[in-house]
N, C-alpha and C. Protein backbone atom coordinates (compact mmCIF):
# COMPACT_ATOMS: atom_id res chain seq x y z
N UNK A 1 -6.71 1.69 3.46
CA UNK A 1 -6.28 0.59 2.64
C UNK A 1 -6.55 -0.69 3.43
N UNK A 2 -7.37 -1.86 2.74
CA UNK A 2 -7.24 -3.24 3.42
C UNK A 2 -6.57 -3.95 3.35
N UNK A 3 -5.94 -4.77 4.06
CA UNK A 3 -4.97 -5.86 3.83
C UNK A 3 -5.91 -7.04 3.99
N UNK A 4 -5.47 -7.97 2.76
CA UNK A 4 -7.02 -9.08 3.55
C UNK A 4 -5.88 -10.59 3.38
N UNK A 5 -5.71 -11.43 4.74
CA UNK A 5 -5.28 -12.20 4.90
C UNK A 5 -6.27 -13.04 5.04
N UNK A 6 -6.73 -14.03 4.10
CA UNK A 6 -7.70 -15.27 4.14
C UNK A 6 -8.79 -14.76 4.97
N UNK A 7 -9.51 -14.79 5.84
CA UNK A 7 -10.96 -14.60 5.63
C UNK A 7 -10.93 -12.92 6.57
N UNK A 8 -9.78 -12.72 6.99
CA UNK A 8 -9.21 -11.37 7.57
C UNK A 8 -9.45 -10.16 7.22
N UNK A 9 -10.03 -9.28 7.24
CA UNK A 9 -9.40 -7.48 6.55
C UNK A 9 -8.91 -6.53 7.49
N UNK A 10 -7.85 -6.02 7.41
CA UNK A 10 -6.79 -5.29 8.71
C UNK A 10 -6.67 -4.05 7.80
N UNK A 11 -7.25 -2.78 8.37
CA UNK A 11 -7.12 -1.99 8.21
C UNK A 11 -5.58 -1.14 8.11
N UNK A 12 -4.91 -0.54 7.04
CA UNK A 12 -3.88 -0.15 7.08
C UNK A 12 -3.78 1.49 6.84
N UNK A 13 -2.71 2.15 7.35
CA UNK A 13 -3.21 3.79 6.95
C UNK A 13 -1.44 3.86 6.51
N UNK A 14 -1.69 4.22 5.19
CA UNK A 14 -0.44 4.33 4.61
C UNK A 14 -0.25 5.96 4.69
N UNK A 15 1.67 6.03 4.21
CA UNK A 15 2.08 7.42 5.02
C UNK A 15 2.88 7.92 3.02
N UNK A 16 2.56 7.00 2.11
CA UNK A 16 3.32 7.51 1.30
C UNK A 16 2.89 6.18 -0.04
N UNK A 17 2.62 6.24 -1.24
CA UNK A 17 2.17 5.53 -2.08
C UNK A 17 3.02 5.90 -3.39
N UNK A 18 3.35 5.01 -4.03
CA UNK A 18 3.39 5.10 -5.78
C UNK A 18 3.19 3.79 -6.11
N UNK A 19 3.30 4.12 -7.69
CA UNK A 19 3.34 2.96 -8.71
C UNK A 19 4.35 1.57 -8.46
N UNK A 20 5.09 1.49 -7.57
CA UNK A 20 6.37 0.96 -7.13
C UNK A 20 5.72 -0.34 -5.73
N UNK A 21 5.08 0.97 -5.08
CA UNK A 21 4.54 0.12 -3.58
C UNK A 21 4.37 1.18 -2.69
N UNK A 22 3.86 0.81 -1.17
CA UNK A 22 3.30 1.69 -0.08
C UNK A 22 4.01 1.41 0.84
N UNK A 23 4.01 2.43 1.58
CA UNK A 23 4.49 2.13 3.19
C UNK A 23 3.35 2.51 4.10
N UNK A 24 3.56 1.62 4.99
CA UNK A 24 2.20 1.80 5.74
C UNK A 24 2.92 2.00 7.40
N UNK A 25 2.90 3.16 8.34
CA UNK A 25 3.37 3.37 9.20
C UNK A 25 2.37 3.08 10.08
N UNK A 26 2.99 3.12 11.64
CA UNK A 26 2.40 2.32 12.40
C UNK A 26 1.63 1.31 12.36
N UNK A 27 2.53 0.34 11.67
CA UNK A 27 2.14 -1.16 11.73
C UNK A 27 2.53 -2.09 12.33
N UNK A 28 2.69 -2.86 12.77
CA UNK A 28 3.28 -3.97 13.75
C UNK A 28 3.71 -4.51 12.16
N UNK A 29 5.10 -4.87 11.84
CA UNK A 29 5.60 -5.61 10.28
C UNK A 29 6.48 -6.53 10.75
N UNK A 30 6.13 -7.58 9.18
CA UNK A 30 5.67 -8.62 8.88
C UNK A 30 7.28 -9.34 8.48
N UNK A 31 7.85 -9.95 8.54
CA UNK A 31 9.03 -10.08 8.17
C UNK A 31 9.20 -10.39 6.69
N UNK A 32 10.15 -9.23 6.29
CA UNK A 32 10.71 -9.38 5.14
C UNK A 32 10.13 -10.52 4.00
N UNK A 33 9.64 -10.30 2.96
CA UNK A 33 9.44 -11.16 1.92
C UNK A 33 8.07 -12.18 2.51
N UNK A 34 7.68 -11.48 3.42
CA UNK A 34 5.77 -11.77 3.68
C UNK A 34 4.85 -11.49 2.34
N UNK A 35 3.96 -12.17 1.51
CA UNK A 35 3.42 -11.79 0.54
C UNK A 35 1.68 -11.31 1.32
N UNK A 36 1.56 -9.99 0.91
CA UNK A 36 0.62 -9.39 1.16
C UNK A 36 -0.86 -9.27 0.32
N UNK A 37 -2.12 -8.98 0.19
CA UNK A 37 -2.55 -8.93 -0.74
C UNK A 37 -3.53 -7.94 -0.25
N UNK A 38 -3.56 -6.67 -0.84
CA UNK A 38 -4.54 -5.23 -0.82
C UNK A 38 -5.38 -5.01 -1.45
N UNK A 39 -6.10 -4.34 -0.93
CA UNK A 39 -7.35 -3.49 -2.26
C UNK A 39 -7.47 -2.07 -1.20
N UNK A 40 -7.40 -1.39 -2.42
CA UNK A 40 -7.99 0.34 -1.67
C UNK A 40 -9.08 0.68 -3.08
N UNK A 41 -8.97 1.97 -3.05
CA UNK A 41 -9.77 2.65 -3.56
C UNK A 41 -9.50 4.36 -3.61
N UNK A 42 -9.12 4.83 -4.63
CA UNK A 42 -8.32 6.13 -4.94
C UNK A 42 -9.28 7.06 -5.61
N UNK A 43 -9.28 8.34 -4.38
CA UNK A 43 -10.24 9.19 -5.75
C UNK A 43 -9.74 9.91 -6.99
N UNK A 44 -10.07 10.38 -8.21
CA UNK A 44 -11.46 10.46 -8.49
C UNK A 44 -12.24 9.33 -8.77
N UNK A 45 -11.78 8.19 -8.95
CA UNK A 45 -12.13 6.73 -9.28
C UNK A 45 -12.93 5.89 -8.59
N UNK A 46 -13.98 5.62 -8.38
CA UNK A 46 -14.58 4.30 -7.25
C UNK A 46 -14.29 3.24 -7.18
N UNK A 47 -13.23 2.67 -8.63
CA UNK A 47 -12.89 1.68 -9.11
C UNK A 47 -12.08 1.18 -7.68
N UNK A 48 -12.34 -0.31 -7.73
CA UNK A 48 -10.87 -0.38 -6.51
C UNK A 48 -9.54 -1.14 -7.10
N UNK A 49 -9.10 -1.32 -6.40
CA UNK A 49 -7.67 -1.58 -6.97
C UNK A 49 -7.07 -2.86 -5.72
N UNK A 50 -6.80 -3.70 -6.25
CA UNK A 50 -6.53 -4.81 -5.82
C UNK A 50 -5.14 -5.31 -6.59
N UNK A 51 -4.28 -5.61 -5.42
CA UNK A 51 -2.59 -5.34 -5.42
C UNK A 51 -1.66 -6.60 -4.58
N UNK A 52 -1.07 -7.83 -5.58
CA UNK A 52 -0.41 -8.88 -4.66
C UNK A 52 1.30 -7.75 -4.35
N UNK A 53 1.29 -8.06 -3.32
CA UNK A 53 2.79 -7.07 -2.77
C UNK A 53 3.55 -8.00 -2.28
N UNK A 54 4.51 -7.71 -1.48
CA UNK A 54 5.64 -8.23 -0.76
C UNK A 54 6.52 -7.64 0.51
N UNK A 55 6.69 -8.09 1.49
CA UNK A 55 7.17 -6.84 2.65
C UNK A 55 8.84 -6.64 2.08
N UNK A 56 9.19 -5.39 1.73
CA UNK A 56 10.87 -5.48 1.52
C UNK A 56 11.69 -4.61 2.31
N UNK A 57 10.86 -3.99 3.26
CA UNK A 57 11.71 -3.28 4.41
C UNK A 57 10.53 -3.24 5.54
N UNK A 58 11.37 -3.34 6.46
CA UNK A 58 10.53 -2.88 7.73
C UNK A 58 11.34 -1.88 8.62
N UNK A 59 10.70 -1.12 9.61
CA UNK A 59 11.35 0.33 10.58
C UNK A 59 10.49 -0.18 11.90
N UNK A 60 11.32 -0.42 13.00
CA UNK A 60 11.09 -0.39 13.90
C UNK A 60 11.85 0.74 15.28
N UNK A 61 11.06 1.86 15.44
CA UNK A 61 12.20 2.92 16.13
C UNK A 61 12.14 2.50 17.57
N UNK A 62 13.38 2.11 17.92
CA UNK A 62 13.45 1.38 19.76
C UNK A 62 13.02 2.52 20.64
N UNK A 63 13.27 3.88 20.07
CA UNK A 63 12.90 5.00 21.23
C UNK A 63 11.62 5.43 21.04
N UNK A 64 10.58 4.89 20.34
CA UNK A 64 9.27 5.30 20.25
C UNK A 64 8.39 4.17 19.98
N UNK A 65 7.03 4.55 19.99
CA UNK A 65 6.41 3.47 19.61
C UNK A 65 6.04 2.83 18.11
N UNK A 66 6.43 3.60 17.37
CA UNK A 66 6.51 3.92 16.05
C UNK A 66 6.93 2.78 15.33
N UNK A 67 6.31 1.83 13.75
CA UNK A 67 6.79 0.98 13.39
C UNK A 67 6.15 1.03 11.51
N UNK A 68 7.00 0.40 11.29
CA UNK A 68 5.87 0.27 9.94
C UNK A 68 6.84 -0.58 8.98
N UNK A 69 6.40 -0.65 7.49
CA UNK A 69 6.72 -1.55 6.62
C UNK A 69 6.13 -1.27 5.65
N UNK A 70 7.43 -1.31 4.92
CA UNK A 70 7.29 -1.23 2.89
C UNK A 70 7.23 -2.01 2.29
N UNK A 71 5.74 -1.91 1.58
CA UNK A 71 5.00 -2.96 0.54
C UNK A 71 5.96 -2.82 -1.10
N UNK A 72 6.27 -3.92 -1.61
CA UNK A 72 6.89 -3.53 -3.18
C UNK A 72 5.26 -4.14 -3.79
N UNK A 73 4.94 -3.64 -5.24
CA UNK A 73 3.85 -3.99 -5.29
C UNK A 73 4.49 -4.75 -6.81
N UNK A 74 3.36 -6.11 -6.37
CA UNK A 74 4.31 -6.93 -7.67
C UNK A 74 3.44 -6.92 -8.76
N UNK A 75 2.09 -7.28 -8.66
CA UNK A 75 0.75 -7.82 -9.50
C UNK A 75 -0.02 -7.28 -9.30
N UNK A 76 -0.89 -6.13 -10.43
CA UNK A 76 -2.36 -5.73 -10.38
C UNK A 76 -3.31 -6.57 -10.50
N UNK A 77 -4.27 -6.51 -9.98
CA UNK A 77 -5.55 -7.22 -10.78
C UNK A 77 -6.56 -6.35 -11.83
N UNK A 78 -6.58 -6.90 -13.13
CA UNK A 78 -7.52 -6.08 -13.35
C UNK A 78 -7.19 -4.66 -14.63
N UNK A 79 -7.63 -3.70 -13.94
CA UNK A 79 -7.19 -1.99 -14.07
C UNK A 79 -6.38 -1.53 -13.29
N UNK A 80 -6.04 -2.10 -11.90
CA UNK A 80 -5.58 -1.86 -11.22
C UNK A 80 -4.24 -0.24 -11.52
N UNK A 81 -3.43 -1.09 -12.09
CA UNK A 81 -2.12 0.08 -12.05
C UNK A 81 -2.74 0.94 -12.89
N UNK A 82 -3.55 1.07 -13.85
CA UNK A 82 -3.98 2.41 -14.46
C UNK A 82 -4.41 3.44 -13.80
N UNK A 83 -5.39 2.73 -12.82
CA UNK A 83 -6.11 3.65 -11.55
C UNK A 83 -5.28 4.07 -11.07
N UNK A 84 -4.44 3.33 -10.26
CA UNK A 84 -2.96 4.03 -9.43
C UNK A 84 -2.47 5.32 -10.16
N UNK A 85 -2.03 5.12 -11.55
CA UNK A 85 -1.51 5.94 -12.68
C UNK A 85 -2.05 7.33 -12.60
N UNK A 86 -3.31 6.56 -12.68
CA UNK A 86 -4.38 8.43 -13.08
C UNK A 86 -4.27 8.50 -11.44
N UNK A 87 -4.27 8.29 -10.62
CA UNK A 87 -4.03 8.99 -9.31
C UNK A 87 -2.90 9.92 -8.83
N UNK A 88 -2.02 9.24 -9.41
CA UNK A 88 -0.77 9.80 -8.90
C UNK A 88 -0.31 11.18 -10.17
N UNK A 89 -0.92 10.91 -11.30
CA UNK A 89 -0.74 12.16 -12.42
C UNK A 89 -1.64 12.88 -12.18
N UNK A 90 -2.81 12.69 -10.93
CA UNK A 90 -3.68 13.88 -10.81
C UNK A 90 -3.13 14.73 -9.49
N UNK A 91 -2.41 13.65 -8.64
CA UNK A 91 -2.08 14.49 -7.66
C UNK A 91 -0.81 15.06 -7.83
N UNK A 92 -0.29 14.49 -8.87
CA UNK A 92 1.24 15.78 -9.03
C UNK A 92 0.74 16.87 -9.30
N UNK A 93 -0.08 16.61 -10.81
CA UNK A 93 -0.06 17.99 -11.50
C UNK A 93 -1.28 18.86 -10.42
N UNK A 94 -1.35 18.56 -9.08
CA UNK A 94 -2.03 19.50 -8.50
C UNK A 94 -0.50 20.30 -7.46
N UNK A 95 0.69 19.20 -7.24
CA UNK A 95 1.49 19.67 -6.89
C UNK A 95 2.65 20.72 -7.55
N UNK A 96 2.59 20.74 -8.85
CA UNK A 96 3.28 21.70 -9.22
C UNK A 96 2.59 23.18 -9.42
């Protein structure tokens, strides 16, 4: 997943996704109510998906090196949340 801050793209490796928002672990995070702006790309789709978010939690564990932060996702662009949609109804119904 990219995070692209003005002429920036910071690679992010998220640990958990829905329709709602992402968390992206081991991240150095952003304080609370930072507005973010993403694009990934979900298979079966090539389509990408481009996503204005917001930071609404962050985890920092003092006994490890471990850190990260939860995106709420506010604004699709586009197709955006449909793609998300058919992603996440393809990977349930592979989970049940």
């Amino acid at each position: 997943m990219e995070e692209i801050r003005g002429q920036d793209i910071y690679l992010r490796r998220s640990e958990n996704i829905s329709l709602g928002g992402v968390y992206f672990e081991q991240a150095i995070p952003y304080p609370v109510n930072t507005p973010v702006l993403l694009r990934f790309s979900l298979p079966p789709s090539k389509q990408e998906v481009i996503v204005q978010g917001v930071v609404v939690n962050t985890a920092i564990e003092r006994t490890q090196t471990s850190s990260g932060m939860a995106i709420e996702f506010k604004e699709f662009k586009d197709n955006g949340k449909e793609v998300l949609q058919q992603f996440l109804a393809c990977v349930c119904s592979k989970e049940s």
